[in-house]
N, C-alpha and C. Protein backbone atom coordinates (compact mmCIF):
# COMPACT_ATOMS: atom_id res chain seq x y z
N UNK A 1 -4.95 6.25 10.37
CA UNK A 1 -4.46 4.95 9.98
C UNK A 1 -5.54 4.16 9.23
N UNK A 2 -6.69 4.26 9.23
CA UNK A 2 -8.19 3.37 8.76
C UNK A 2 -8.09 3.96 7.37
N UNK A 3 -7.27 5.26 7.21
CA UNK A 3 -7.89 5.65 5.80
C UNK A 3 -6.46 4.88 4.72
N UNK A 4 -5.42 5.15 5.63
CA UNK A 4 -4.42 4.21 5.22
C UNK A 4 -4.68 2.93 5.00
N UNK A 5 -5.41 1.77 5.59
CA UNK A 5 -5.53 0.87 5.33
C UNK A 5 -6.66 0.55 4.13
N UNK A 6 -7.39 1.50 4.13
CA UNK A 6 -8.31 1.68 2.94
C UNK A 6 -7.64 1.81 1.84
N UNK A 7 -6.95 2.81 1.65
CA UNK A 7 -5.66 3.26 0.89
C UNK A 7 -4.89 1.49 0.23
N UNK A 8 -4.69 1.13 1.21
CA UNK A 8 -4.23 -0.34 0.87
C UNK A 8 -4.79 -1.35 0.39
N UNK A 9 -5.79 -1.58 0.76
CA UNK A 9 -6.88 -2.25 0.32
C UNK A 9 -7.60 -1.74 -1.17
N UNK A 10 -7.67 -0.78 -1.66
CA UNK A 10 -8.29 -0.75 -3.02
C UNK A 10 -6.75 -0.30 -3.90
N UNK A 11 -5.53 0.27 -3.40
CA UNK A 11 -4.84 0.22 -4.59
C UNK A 11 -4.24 -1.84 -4.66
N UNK A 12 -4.35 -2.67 -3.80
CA UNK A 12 -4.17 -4.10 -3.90
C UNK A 12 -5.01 -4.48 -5.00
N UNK A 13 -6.45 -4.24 -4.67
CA UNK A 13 -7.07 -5.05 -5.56
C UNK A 13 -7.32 -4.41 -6.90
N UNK A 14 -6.75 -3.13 -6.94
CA UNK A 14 -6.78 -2.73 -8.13
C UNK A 14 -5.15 -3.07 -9.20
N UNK A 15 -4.45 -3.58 -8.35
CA UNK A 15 -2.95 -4.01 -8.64
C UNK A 15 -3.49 -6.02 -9.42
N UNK A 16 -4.38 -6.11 -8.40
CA UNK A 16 -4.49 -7.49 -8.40
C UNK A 16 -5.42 -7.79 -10.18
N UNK A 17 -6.39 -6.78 -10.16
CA UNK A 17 -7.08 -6.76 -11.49
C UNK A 17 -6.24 -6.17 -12.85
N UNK A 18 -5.11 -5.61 -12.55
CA UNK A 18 -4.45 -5.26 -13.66
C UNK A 18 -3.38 -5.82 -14.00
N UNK A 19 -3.17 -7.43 -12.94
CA UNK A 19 -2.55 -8.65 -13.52
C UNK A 19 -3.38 -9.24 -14.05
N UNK A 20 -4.21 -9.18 -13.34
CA UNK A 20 -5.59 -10.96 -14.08
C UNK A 20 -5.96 -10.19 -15.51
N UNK A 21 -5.48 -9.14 -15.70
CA UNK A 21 -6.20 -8.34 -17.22
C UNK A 21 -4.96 -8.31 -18.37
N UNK A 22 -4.06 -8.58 -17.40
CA UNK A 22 -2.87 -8.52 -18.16
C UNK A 22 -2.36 -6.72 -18.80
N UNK A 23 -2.36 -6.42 -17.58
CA UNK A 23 -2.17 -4.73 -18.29
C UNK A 23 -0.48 -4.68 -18.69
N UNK A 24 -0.47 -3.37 -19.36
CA UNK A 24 0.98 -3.34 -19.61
C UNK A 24 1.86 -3.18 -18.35
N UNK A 25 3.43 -3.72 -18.43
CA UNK A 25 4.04 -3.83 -17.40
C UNK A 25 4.43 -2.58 -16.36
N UNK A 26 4.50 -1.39 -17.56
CA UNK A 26 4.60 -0.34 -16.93
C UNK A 26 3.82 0.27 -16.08
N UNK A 27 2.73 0.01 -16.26
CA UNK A 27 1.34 0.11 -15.83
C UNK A 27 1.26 -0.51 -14.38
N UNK A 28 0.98 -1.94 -14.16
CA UNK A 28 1.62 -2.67 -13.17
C UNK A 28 2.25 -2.07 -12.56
N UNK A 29 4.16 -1.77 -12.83
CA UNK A 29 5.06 -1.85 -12.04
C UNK A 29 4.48 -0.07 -11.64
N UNK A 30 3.93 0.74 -11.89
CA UNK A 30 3.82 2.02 -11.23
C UNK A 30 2.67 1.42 -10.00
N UNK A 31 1.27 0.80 -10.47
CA UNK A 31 0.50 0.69 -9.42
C UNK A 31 1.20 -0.28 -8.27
N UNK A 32 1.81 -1.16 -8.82
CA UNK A 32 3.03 -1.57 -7.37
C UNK A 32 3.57 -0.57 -6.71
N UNK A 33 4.21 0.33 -7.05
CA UNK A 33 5.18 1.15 -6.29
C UNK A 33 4.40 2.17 -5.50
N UNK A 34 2.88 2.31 -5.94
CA UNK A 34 1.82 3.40 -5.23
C UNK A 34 1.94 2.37 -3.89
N UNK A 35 0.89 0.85 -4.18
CA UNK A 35 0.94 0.65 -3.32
C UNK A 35 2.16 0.09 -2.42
N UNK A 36 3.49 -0.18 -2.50
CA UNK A 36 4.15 -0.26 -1.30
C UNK A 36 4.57 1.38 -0.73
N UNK A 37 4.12 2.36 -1.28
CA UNK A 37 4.38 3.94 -0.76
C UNK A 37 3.08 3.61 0.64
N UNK A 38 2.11 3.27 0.21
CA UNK A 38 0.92 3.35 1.34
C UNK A 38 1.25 2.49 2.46
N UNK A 39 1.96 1.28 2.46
CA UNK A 39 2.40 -0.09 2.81
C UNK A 39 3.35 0.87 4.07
N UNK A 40 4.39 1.44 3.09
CA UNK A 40 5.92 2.18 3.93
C UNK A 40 5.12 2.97 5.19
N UNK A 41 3.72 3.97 4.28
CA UNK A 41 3.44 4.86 5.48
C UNK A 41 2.63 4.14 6.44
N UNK A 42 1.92 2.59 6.30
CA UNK A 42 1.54 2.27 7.67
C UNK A 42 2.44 1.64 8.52
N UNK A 43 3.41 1.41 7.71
CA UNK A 43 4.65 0.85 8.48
C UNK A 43 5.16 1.33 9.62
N UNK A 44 5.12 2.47 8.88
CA UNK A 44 6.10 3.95 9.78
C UNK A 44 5.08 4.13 11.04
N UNK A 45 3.72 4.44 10.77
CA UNK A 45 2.59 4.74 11.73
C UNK A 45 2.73 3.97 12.60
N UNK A 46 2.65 2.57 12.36
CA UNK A 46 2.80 1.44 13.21
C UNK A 46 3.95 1.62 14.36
N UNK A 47 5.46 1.79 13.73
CA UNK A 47 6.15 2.09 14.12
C UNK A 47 6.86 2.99 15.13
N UNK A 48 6.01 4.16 14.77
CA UNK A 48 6.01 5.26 15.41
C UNK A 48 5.37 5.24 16.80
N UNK A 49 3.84 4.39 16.61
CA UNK A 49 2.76 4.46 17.52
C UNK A 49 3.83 3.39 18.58
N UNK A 50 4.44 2.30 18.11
CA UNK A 50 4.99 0.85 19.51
C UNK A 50 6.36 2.15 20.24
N UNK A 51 6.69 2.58 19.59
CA UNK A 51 7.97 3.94 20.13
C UNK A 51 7.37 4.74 21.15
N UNK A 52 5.90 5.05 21.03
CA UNK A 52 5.67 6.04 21.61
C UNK A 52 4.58 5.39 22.96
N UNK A 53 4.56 4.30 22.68
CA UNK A 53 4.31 3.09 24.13
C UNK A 53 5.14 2.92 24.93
N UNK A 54 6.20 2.67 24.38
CA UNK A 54 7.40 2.27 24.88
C UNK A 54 7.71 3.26 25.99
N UNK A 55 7.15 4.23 25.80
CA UNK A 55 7.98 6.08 26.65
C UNK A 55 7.52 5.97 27.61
């Protein structure tokens, strides 16, 4: 999960610098969709891990 959140943390701020640069949109809208793929899988982790408390 730490490498996941790493994962999150540099495709953000690399999302975040290729607004302030004004990159092309396509460009953008793919590094968005990387990072909510990393977002979904700590979701799920998260998810998985309160399920398996629960037992």
């Amino acid at each position: 999960m730490k490498n996941n959140t790493l994962a999150i943390k540099v495709n953000r701020l690399k999302l975040e610098r290729m607004i302030l640069e004004g990159e092309d949109y396509d460009k953008i809208l793919k590094q968005s969709q990387k990072l909510d793929k990393y977002i979904n899988i700590a979701m799920k982790e998260r998810l998985e891990k309160l399920e398996k408390n629960k037992k």
